[in-house]
N, C-alpha and C. Protein backbone atom coordinates (compact mmCIF):
# COMPACT_ATOMS: atom_id res chain seq x y z
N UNK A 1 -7.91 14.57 -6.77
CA UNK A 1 -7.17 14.22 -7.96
C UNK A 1 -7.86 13.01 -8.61
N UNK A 2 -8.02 13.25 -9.79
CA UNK A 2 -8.48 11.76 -10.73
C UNK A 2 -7.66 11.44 -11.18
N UNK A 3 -7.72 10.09 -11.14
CA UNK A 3 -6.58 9.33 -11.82
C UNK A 3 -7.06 8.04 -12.57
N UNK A 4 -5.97 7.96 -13.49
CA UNK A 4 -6.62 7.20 -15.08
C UNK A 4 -6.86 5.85 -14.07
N UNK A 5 -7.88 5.06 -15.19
CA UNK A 5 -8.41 4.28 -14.63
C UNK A 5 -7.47 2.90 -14.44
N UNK A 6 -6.63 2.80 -15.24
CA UNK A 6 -5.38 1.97 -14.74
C UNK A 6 -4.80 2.13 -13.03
N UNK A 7 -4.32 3.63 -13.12
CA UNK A 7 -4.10 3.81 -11.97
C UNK A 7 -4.96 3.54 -11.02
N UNK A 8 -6.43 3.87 -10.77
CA UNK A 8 -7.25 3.50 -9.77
C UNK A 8 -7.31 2.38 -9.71
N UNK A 9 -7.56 1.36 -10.61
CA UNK A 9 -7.28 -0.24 -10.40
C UNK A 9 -5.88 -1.06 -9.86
N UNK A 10 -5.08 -0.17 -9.85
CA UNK A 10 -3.61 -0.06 -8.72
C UNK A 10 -4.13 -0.07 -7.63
N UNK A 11 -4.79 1.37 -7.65
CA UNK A 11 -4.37 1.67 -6.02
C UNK A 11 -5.49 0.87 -5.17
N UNK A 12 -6.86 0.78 -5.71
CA UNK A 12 -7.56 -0.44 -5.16
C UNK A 12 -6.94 -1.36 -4.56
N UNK A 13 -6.21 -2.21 -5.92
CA UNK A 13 -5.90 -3.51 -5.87
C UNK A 13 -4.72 -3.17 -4.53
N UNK A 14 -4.31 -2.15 -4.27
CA UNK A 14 -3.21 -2.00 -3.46
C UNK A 14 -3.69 -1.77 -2.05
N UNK A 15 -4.74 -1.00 -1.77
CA UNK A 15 -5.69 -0.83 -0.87
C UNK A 15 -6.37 -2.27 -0.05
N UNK A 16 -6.62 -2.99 -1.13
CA UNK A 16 -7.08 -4.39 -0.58
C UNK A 16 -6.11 -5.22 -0.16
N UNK A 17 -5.25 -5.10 -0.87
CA UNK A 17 -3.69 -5.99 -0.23
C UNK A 17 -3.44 -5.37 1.36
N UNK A 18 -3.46 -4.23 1.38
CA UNK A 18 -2.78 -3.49 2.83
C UNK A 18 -3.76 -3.60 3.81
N UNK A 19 -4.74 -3.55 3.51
CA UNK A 19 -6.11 -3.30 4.38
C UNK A 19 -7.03 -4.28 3.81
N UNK A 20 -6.81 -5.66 4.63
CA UNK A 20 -7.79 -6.69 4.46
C UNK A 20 -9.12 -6.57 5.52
N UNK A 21 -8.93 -5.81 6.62
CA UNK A 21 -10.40 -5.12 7.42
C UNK A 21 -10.25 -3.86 6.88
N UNK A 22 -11.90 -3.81 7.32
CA UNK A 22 -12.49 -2.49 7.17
C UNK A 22 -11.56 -1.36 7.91
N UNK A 23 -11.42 -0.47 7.38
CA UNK A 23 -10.76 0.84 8.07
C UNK A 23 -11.65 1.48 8.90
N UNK A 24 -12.74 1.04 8.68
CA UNK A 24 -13.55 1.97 10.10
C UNK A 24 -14.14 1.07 11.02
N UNK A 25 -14.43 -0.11 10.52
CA UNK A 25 -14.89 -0.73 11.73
C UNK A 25 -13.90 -1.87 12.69
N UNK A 26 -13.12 -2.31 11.56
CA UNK A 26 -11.28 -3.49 11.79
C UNK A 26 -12.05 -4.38 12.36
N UNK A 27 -13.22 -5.21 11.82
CA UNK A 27 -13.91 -6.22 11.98
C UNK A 27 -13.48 -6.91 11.07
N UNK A 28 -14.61 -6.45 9.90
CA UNK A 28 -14.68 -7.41 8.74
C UNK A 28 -14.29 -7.13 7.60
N UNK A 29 -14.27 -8.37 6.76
CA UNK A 29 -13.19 -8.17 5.51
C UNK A 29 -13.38 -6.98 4.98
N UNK A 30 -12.98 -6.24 4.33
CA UNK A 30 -12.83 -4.79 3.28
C UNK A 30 -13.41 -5.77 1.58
N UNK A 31 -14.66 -5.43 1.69
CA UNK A 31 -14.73 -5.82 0.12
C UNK A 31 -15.09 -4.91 -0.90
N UNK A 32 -15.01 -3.38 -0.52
CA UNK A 32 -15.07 -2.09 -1.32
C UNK A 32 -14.33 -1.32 -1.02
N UNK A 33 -13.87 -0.04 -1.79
CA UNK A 33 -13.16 1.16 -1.18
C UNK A 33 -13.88 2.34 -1.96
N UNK A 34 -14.12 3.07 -0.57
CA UNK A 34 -15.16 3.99 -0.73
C UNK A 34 -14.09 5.12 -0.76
N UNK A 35 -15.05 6.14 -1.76
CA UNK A 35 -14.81 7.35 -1.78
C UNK A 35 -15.40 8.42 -0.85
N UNK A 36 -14.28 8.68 -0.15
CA UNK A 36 -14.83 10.24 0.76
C UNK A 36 -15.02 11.24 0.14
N UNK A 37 -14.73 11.61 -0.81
CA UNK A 37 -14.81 12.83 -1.91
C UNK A 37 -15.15 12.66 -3.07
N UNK A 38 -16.80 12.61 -3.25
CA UNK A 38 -17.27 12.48 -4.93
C UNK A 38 -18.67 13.19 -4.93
N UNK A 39 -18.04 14.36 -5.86
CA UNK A 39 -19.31 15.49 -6.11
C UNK A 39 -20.26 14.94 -6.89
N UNK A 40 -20.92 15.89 -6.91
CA UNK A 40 -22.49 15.49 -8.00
C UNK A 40 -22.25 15.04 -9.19
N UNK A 41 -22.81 13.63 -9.30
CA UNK A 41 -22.70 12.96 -10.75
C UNK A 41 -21.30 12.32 -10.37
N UNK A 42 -20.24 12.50 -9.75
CA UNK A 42 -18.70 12.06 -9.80
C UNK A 42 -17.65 13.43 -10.77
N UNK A 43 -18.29 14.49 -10.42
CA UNK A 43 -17.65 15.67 -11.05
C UNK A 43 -16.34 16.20 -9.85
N UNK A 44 -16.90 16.37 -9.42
CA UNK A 44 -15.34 16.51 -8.14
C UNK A 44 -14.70 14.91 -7.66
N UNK A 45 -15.01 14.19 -8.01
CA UNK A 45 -14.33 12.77 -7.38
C UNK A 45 -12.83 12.98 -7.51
N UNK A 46 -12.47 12.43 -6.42
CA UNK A 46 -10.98 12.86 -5.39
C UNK A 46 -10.25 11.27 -5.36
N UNK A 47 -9.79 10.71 -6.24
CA UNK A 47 -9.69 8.89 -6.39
C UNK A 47 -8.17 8.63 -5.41
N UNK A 48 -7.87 9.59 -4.72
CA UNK A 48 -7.14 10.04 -3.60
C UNK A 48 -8.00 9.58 -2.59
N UNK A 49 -8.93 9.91 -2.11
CA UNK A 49 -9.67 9.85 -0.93
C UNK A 49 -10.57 9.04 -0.40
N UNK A 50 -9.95 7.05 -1.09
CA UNK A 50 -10.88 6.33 -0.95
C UNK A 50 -10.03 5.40 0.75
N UNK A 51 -10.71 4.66 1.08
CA UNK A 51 -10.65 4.35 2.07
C UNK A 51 -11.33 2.60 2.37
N UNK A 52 -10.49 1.45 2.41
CA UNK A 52 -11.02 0.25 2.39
C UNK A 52 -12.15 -0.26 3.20
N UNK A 53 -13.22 -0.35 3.18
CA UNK A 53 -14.35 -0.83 3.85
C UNK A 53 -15.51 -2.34 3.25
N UNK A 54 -15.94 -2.37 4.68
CA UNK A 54 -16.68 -3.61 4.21
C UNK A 54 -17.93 -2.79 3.60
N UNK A 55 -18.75 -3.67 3.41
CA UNK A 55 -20.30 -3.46 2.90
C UNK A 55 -21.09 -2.65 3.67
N UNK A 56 -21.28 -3.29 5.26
CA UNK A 56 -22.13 -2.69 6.19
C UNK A 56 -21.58 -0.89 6.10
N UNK A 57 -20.44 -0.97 6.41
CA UNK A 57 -19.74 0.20 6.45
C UNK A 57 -19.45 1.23 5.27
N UNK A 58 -19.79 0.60 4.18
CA UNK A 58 -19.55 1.62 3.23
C UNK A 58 -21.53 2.42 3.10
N UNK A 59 -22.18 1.29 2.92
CA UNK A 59 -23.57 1.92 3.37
C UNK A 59 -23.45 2.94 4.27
N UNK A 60 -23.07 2.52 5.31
CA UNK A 60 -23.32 3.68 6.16
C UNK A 60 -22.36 5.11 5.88
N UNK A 61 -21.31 4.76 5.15
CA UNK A 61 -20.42 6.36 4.93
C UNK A 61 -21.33 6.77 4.04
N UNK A 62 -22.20 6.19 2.88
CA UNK A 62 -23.25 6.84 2.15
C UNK A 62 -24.17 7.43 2.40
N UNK A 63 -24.56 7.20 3.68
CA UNK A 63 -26.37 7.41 4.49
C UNK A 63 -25.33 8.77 5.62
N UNK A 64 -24.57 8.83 5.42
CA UNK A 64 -23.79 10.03 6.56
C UNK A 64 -22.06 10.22 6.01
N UNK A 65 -22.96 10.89 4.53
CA UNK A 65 -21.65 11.56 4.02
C UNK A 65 -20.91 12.68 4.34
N UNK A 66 -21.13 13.23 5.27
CA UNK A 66 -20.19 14.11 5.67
C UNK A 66 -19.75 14.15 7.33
N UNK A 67 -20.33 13.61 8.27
CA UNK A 67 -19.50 12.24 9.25
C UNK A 67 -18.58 11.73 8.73
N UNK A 68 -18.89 11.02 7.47
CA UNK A 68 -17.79 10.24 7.38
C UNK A 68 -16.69 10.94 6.73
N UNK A 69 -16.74 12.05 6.23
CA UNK A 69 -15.79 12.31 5.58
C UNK A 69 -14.90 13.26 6.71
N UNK A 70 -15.96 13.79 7.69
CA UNK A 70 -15.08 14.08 9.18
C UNK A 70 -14.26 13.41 9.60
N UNK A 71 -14.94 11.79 10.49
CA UNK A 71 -14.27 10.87 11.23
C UNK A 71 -13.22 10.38 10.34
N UNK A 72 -12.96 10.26 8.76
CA UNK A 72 -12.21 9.39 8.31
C UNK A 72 -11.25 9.88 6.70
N UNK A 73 -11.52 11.57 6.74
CA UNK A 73 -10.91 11.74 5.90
C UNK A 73 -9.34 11.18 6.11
N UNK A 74 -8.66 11.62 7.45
CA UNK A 74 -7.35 11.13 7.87
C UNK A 74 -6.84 10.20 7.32
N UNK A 75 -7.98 9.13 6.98
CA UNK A 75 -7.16 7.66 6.94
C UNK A 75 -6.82 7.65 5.67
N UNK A 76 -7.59 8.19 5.20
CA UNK A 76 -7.52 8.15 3.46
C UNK A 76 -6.20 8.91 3.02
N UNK A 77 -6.07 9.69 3.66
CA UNK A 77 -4.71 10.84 3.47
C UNK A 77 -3.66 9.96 3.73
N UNK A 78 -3.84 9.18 4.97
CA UNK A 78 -2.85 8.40 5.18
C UNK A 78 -2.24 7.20 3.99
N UNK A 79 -3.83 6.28 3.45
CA UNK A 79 -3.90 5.72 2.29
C UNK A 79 -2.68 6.44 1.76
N UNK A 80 -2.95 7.82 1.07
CA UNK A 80 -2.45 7.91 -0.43
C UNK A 80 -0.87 8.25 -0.02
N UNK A 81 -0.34 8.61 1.22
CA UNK A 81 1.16 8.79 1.84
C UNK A 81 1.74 7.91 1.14
């Protein structure tokens, strides 16, 4: 689901409030929220299926995009509950 860009600047801003660590590693601070679901160009992007992470960690859901969207779609589902 896409959602207007108001709304995504919600649910961010809401994402970072709830989840001050990373969701995959619960080390270090969360200073992005990555998308598990964004097709070519951002044509399927799913603004449902982001998930709070630090830096190190969002690199790496990029370099092993579909791992990550294995190990961690859950959380994201959980996110948008």
């Amino acid at each position: 689901m896409k959602l207007s860009k108001k709304a995504l600047k919600q649910y961010k801003a809401y994402l970072a409030q709830e989840y001050p660590l990373c969701q995959i590693c619960n080390q270090k601070q969360a200073q992005d929220a990555h998308h598990l679901r964004f097709g070519c160009y951002g044509a399927d992007k799913d603004d449902t299926s982001l998930i709070a992470v630090d830096r190190e960690c969002h690199e790496w859901c990029h370099q092993n995009k579909h791992e990550s969207q294995e190990k961690y779609e859950h959380i994201a589902k959980e996110n948008w509950e």
